[in-house]
Protein backbone atom coordinates (compact mmCIF):
# COMPACT_ATOMS: atom_id res chain seq x y z
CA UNK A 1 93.10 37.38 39.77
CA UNK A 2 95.27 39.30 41.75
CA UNK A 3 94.78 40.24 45.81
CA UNK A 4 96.69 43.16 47.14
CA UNK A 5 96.75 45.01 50.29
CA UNK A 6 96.16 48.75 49.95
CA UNK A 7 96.33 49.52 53.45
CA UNK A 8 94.57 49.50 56.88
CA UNK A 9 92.88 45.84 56.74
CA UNK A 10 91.84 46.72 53.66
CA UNK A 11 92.01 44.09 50.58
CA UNK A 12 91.36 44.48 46.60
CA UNK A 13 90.87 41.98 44.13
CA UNK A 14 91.97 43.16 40.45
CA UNK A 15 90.80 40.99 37.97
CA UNK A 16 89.73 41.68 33.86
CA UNK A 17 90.28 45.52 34.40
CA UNK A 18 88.40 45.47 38.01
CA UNK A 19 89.09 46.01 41.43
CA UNK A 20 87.26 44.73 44.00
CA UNK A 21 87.59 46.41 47.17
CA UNK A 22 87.28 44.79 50.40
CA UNK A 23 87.39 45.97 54.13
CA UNK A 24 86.37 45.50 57.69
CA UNK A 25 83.93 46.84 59.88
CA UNK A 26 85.67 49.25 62.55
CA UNK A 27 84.73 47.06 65.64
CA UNK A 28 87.31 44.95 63.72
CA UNK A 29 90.00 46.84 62.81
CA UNK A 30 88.46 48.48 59.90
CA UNK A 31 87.83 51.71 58.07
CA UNK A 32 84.24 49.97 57.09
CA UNK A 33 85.01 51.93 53.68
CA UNK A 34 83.72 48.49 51.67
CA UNK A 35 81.95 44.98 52.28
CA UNK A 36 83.67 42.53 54.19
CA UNK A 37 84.82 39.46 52.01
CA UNK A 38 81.90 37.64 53.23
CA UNK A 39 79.33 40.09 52.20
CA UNK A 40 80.62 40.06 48.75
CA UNK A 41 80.26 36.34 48.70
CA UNK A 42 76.57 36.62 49.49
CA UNK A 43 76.33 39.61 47.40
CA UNK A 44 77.76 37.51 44.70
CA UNK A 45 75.11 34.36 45.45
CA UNK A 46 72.34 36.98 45.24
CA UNK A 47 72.99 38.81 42.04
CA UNK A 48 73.60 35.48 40.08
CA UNK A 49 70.61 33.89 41.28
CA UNK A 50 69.39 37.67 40.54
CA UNK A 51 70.63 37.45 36.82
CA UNK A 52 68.98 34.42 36.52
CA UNK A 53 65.24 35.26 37.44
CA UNK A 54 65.69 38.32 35.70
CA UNK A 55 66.82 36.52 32.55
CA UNK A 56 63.38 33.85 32.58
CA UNK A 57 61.27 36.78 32.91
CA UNK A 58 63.06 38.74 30.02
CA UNK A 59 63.17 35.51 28.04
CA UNK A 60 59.29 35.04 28.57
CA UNK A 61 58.71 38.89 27.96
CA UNK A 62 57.43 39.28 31.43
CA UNK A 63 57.60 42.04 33.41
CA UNK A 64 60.90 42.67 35.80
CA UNK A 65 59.03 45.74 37.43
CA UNK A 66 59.28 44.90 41.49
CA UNK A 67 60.94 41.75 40.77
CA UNK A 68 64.23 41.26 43.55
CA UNK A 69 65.90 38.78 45.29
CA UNK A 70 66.10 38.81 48.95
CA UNK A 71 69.12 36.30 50.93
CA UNK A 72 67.92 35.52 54.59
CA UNK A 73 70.70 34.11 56.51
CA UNK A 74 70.57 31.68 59.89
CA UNK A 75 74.07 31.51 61.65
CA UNK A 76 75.13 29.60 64.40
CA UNK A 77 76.23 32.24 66.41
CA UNK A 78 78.51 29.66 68.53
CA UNK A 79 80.42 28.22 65.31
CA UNK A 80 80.27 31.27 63.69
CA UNK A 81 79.34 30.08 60.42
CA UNK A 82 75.91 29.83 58.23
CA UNK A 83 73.56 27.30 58.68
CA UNK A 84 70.95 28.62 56.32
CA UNK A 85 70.55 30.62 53.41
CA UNK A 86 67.01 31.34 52.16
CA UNK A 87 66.59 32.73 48.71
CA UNK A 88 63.20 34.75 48.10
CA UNK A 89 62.58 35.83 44.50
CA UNK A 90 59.78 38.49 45.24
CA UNK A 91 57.73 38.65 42.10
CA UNK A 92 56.38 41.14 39.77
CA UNK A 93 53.08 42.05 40.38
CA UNK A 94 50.89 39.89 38.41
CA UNK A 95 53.48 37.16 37.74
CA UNK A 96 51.95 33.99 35.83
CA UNK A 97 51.23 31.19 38.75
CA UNK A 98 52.29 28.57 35.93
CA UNK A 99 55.84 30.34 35.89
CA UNK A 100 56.50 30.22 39.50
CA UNK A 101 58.47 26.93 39.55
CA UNK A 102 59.93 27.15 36.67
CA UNK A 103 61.52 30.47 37.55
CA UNK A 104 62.73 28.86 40.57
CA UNK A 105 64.61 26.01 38.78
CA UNK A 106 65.79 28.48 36.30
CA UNK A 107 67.21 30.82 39.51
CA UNK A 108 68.61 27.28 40.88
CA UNK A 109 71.02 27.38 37.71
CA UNK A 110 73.29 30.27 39.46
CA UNK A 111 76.93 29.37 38.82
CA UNK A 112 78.13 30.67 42.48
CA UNK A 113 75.06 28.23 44.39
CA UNK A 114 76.38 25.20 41.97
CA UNK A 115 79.77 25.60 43.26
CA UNK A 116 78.68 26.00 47.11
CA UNK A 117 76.90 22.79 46.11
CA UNK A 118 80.03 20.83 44.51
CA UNK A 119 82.44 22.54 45.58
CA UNK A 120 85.81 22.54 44.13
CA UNK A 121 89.22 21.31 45.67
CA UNK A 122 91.04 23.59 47.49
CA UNK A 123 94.83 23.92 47.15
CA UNK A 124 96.99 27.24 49.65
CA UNK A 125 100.48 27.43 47.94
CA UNK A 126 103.61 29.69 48.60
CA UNK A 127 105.60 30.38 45.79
């Protein structure tokens, strides 16, 4: 993955034939032409555990009509970090009641969550 810096505060990731594009809002120097890097990462949380709930139901041959995934956040406004992140699947209509935990373990098996969870080391290099 490569980051590069197309201008303004603007920043792009470029990765397997995408680019990612990244900006700020204009209260912070901004064009607000993109998400903030911090609204992709809880974009990113959201549509894995998305992919996941959508795959148990498709597995299952239940019905994905209405089903979403919602991300409520809690921030300590004083730290200015997250304190909280709630993850709502909202179900199909009509969803089997002997499902429901089970597609909330299978939801738990997002890749980005298990690496918020254990995270990884981190290493800042100049080369």
């Amino acid at each position: 993955m490569e980051i590069t810096f197309p201008g303004g505060v603007a920043v792009e990731a470029s990765f397997d034939g995408f680019t990612v594009r990244t900006d700020q809002p204009l209260s912070r120097g901004g064009e607000n032409s993109a998400p903030t890097p911090f609204d992709l990462f809880l974009a990113s949380l959201g549509t894995c555990t998305g992919f996941f709930a959508w795959r148990f139901c498709q597995e299952r041959g239940l019905s994905t009509d209405g089903l979403r995934v919602t991300l409520e956040t809690e921030k300590d406004a004083q730290m200015h970090r997250l304190t909280r992140i709630s993850i709502v699947i909202h179900l199909p209509a009509g969803f089997p009641d002997k499902y429901r935990q089970a597609i909330v373990l299978a939801a738990n098996q997002c890749s980005v969550k298990k690496a918020i969870l254990d995270p990884p080391e981190f290493e800042v290099l100049t080369r």
